[in-house]
Protein backbone atom coordinates (compact mmCIF):
# COMPACT_ATOMS: atom_id res chain seq x y z
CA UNK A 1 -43.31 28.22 -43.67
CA UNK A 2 -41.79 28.95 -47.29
CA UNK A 3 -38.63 27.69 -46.39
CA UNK A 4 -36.40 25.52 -44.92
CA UNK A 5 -32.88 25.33 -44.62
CA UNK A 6 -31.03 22.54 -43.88
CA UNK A 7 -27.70 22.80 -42.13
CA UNK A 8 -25.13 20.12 -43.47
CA UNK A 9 -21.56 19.49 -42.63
CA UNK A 10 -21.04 16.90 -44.95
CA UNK A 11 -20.90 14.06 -42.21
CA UNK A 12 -22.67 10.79 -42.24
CA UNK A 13 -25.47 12.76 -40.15
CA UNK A 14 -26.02 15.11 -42.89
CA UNK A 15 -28.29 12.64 -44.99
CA UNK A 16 -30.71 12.41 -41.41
CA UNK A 17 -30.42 15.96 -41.59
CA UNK A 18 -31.77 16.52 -45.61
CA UNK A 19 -34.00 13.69 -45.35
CA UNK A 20 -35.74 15.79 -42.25
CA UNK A 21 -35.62 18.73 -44.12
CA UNK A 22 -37.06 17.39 -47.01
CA UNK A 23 -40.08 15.80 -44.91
CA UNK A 24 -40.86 18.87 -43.69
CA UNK A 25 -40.36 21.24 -46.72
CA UNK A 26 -42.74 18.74 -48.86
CA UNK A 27 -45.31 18.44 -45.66
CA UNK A 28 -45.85 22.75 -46.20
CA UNK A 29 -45.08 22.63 -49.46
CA UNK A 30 -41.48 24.76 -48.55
CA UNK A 31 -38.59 25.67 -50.67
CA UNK A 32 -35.39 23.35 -49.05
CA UNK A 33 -32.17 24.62 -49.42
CA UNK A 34 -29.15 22.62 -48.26
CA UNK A 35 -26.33 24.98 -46.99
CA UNK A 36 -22.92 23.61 -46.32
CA UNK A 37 -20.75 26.34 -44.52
CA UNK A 38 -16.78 25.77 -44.74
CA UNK A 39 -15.12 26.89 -41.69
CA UNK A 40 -11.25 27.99 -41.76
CA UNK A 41 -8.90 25.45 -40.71
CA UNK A 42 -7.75 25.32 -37.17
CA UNK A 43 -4.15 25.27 -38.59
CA UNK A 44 -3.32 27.43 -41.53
CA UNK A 45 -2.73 25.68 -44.82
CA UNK A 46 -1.29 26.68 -48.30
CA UNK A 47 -3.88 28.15 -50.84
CA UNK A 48 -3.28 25.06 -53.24
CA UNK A 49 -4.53 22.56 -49.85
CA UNK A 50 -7.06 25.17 -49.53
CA UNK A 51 -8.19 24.86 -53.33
CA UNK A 52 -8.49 21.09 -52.82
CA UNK A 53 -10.45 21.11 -49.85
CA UNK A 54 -12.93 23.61 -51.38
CA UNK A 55 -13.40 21.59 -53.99
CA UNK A 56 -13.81 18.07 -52.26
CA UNK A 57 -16.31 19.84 -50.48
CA UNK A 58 -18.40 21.27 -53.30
CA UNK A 59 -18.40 17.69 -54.86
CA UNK A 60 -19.18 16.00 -51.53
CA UNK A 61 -22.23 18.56 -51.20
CA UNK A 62 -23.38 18.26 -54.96
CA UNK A 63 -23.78 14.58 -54.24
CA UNK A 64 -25.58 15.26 -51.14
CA UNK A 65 -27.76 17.55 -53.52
CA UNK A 66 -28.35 14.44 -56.14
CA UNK A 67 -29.31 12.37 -53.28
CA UNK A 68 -31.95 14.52 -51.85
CA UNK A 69 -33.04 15.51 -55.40
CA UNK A 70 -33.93 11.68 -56.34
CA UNK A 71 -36.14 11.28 -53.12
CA UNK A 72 -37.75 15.29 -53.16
CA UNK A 73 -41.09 15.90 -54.29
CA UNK A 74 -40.01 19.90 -54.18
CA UNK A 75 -37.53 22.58 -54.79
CA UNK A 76 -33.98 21.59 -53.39
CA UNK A 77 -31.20 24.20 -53.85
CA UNK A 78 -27.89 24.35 -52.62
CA UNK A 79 -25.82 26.82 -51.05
CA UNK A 80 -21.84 26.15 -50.35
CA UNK A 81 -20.11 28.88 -48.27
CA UNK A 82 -16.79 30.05 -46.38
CA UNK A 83 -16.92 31.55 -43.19
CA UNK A 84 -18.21 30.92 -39.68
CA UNK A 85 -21.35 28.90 -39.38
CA UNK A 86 -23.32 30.41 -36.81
CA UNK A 87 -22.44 33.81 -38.56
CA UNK A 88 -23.57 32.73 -42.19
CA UNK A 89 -26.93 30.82 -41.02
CA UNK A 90 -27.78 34.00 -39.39
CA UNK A 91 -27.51 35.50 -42.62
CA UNK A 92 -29.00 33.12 -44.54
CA UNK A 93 -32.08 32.04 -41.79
CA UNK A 94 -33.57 35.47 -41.99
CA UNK A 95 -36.40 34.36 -44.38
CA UNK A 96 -36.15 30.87 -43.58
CA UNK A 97 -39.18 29.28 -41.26
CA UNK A 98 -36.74 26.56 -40.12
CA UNK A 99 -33.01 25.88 -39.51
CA UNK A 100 -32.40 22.02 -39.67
CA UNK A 101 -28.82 20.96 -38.09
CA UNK A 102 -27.16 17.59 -36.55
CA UNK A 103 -26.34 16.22 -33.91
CA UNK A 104 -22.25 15.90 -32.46
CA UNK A 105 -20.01 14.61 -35.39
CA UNK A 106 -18.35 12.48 -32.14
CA UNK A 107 -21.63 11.34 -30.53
CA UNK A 108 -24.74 11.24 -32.36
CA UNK A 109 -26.87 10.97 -29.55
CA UNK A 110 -25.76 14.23 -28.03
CA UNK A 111 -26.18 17.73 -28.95
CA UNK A 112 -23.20 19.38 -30.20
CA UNK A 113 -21.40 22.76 -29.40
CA UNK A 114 -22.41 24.00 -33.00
CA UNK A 115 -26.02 23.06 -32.61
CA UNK A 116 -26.33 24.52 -29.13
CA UNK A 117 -24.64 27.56 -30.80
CA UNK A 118 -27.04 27.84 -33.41
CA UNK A 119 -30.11 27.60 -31.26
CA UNK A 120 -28.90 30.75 -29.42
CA UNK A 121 -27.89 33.06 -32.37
CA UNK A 122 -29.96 32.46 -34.86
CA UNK A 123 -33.52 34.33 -35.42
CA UNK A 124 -35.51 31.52 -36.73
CA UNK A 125 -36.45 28.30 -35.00
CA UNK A 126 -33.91 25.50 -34.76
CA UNK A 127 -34.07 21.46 -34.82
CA UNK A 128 -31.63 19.34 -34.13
CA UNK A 129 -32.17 15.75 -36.14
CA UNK A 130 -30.88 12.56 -33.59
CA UNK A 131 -32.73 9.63 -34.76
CA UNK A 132 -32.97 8.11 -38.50
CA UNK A 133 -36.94 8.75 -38.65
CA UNK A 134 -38.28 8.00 -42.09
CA UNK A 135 -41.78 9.49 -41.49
CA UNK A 136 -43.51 12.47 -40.07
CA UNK A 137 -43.20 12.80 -36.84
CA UNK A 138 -45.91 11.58 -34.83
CA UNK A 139 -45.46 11.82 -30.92
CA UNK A 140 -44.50 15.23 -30.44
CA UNK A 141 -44.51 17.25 -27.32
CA UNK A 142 -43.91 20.50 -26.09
CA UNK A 143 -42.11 21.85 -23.08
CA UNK A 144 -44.34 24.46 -21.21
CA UNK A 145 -44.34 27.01 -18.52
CA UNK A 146 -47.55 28.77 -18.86
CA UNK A 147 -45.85 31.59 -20.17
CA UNK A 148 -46.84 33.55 -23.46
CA UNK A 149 -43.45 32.68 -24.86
CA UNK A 150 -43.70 29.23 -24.13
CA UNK A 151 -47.14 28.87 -26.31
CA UNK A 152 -44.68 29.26 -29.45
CA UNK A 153 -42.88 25.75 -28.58
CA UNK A 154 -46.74 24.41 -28.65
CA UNK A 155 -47.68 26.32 -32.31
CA UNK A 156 -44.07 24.77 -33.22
CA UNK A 157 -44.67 20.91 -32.09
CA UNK A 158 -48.05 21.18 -34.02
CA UNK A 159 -46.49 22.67 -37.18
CA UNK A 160 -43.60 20.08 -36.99
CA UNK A 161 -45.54 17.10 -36.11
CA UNK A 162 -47.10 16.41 -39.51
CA UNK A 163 -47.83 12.79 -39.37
CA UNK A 164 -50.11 13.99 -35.84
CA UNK A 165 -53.40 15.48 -35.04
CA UNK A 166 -52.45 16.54 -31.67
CA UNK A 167 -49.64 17.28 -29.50
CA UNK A 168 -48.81 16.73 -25.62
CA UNK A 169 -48.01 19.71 -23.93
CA UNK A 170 -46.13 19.30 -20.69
CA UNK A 171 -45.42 21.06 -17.69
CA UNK A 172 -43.49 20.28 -14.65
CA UNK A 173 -43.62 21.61 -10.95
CA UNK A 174 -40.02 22.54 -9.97
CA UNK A 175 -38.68 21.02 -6.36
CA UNK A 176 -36.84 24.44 -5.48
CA UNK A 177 -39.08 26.18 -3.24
CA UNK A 178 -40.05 23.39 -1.25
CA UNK A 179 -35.90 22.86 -0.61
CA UNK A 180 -36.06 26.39 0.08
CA UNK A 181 -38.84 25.77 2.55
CA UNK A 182 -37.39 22.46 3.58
CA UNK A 183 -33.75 24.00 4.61
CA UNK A 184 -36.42 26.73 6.70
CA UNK A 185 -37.62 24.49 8.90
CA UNK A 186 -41.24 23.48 7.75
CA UNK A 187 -42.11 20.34 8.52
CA UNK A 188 -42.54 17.71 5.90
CA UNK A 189 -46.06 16.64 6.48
CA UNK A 190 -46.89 20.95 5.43
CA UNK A 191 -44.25 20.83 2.52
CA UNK A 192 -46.30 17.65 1.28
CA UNK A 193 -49.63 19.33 1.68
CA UNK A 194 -48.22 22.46 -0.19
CA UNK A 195 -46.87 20.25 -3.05
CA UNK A 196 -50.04 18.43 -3.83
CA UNK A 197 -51.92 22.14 -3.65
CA UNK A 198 -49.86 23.35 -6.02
CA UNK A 199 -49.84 20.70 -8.21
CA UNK A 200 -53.23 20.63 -8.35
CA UNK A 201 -53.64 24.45 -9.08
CA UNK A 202 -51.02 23.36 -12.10
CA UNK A 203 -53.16 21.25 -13.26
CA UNK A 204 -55.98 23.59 -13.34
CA UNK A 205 -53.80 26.09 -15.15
CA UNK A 206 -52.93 23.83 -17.68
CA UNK A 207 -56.36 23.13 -18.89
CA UNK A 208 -56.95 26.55 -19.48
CA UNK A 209 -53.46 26.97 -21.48
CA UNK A 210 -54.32 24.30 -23.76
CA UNK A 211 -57.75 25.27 -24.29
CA UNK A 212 -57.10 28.03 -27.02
CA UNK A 213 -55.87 25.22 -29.50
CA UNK A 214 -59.77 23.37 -29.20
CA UNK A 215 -58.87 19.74 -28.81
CA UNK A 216 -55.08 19.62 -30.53
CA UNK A 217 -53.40 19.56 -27.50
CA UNK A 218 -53.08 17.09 -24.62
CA UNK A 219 -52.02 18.59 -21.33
CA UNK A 220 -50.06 16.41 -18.84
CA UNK A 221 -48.27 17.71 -15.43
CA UNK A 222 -45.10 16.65 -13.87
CA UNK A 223 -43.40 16.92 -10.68
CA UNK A 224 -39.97 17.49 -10.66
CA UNK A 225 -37.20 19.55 -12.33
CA UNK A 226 -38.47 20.31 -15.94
CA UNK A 227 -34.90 18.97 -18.09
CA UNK A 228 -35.52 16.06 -16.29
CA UNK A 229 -39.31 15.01 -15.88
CA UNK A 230 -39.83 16.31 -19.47
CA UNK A 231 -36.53 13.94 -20.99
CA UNK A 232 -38.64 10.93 -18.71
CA UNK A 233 -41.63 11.51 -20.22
CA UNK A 234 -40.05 11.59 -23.86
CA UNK A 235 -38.40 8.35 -22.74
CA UNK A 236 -41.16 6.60 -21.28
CA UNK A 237 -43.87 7.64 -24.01
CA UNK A 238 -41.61 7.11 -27.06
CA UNK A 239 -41.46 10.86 -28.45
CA UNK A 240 -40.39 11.43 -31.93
CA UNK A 241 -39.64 15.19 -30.70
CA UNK A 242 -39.91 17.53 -27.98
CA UNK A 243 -39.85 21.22 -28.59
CA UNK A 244 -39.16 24.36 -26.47
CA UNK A 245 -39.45 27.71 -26.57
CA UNK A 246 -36.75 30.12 -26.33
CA UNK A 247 -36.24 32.13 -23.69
CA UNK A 248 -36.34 35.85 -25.51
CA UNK A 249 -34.60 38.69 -24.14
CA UNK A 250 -35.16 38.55 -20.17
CA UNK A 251 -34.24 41.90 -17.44
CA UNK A 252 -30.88 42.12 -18.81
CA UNK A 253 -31.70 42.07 -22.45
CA UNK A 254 -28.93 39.17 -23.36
CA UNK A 255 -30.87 35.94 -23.09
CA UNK A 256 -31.55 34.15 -26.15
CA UNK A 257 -31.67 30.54 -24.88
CA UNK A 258 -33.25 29.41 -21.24
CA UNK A 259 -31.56 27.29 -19.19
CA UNK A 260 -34.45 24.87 -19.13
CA UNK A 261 -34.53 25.19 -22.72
CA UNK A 262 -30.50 24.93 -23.27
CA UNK A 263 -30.91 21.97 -21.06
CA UNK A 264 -33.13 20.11 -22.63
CA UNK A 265 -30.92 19.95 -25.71
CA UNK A 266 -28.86 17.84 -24.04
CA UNK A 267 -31.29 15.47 -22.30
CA UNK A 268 -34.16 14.77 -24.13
CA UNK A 269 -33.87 11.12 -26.16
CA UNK A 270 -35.15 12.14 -29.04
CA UNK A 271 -35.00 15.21 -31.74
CA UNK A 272 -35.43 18.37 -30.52
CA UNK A 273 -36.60 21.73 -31.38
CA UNK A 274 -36.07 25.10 -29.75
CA UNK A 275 -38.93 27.96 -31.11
CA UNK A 276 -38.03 31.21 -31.91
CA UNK A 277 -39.07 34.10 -29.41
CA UNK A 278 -38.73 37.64 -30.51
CA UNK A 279 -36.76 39.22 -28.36
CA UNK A 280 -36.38 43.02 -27.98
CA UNK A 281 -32.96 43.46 -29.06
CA UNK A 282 -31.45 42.85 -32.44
CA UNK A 283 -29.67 39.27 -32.95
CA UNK A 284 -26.22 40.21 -34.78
């Protein structure tokens, strides 16, 4: 990772957001580079409101710059911009190994519409910053379906997770065929029998997913729809961060965020990151 860029609107979030970066970009030795992107106004204004605002910004994102300067141990740069955000990261991500944003400006301890918008578009890997952590993270997990894809949100978790040795990597049994069964007409006593088969066949699977990283990573099973089970688990075992994998490009070539990825955004407790999957379609 030789760089890292950290998404900043200017808000009180923003200093969560550079402090992150600059964690991170110091942990792999990374270039950081703030980038504050100055969307139109909803309402149009005269060019000499205009002038003002562009320049309150620039001076609210200098000091943002000095801030992060007098704590960094390396290369901070800054990068102020017009346009549409999602647009300009795109641009600007393509040689960057991370994309750093915020949480909601209303509600810090949800996800916002900008964040979830820049997990989808963008071609790098995304994290959203919710809590004020002042260390390296150090209970990460990642959110697994066996899947090739899904070993990126593990390589992720243990590139993020800095102040850790080893990760958890988590997988959960989804309740929908048994419903499916269920509404059939199997009878509970078989459905149960089924469950704890398959379960323990997940299980078994799971050890030999985890086995390629030799000893890094911790597998645990769940039972019970993924957003939720997983967003338990990071509750109940006091994650720093839980990371995902995107989804890629699925049959109809115009997926670029899961719904059990897209989904954990907004449930997990704690900061979250969603790993980049090549899809096989170009990202505008």
């Amino acid at each position: 990772m030789k760089q890292v860029l950290a998404a900043v609107d200017l808000s009180p979030m923003s200093r969560r957001v550079a402090d992150r970066a600059r964690i991170l970009a110091e942990a792999h030795q990374a270039e950081l580079k703030l980038v504050h992107i100055a969307e139109p106004p909803d309402v149009p204004l005269p060019d000499e409101m205009l002038e003002r605002i562009h320049l309150y910004r620039q001076s609210q994102a200098e000091d943002l710059l000095t801030w992060i300067n007098a704590r960094a141990r390396c290369r901070v740069d800054l990068v102020v911009r017009s346009g549409i955000m999602a647009n300009e990261l795109a641009k600007l991500s393509r040689q960057a190994g991370l994309v750093i944003t915020g949480t909601s400006s209303v509600d810090n301890t949800r996800i916002g519409p900008r964040a979830t918008r820049l997990a989808r578009k963008l071609h790098t890997s995304v994290l959203s910053v919710r809590r004020l952590l002042r260390s390296p993270y150090r209970r990460a997990i990642a959110a697994v379906d066996l899947s090739e894809s899904s070993a990126s949100a593990v390589d992720l978790a243990l590139l993020l997770a800095t102040g850790s040795d080893t990760v958890t990597a988590v997988a959960s049994l989804p309740t929908d065929d048994e419903t499916m069964l269920s509404d059939a007409g199997v009878a509970p006593e078989t459905l149960g029998v089924l469950r704890r088969e398959r379960l323990s066949l997940l299980e078994e699977r799971m050890q030999k997913f985890v086995a390629g990283w030799g000893g890094l990573v911790t597998p645990v099973v769940l039972d019970g729809p993924p957003p939720q089970t997983v967003a338990e688990f990071a509750r109940i075992s006091n994650a720093d961060l839980v990371v995902a994998s995107s989804r890629g490009a699925g049959n109809s070539n115009m997926v670029l965020l899961g719904s059990n990825a897209e989904a954990l955004m907004g449930t997990v407790p704690c900061d979250v990151a969603i790993a980049r999957v090549p899809g096989r379609f170009y990202r505008p």
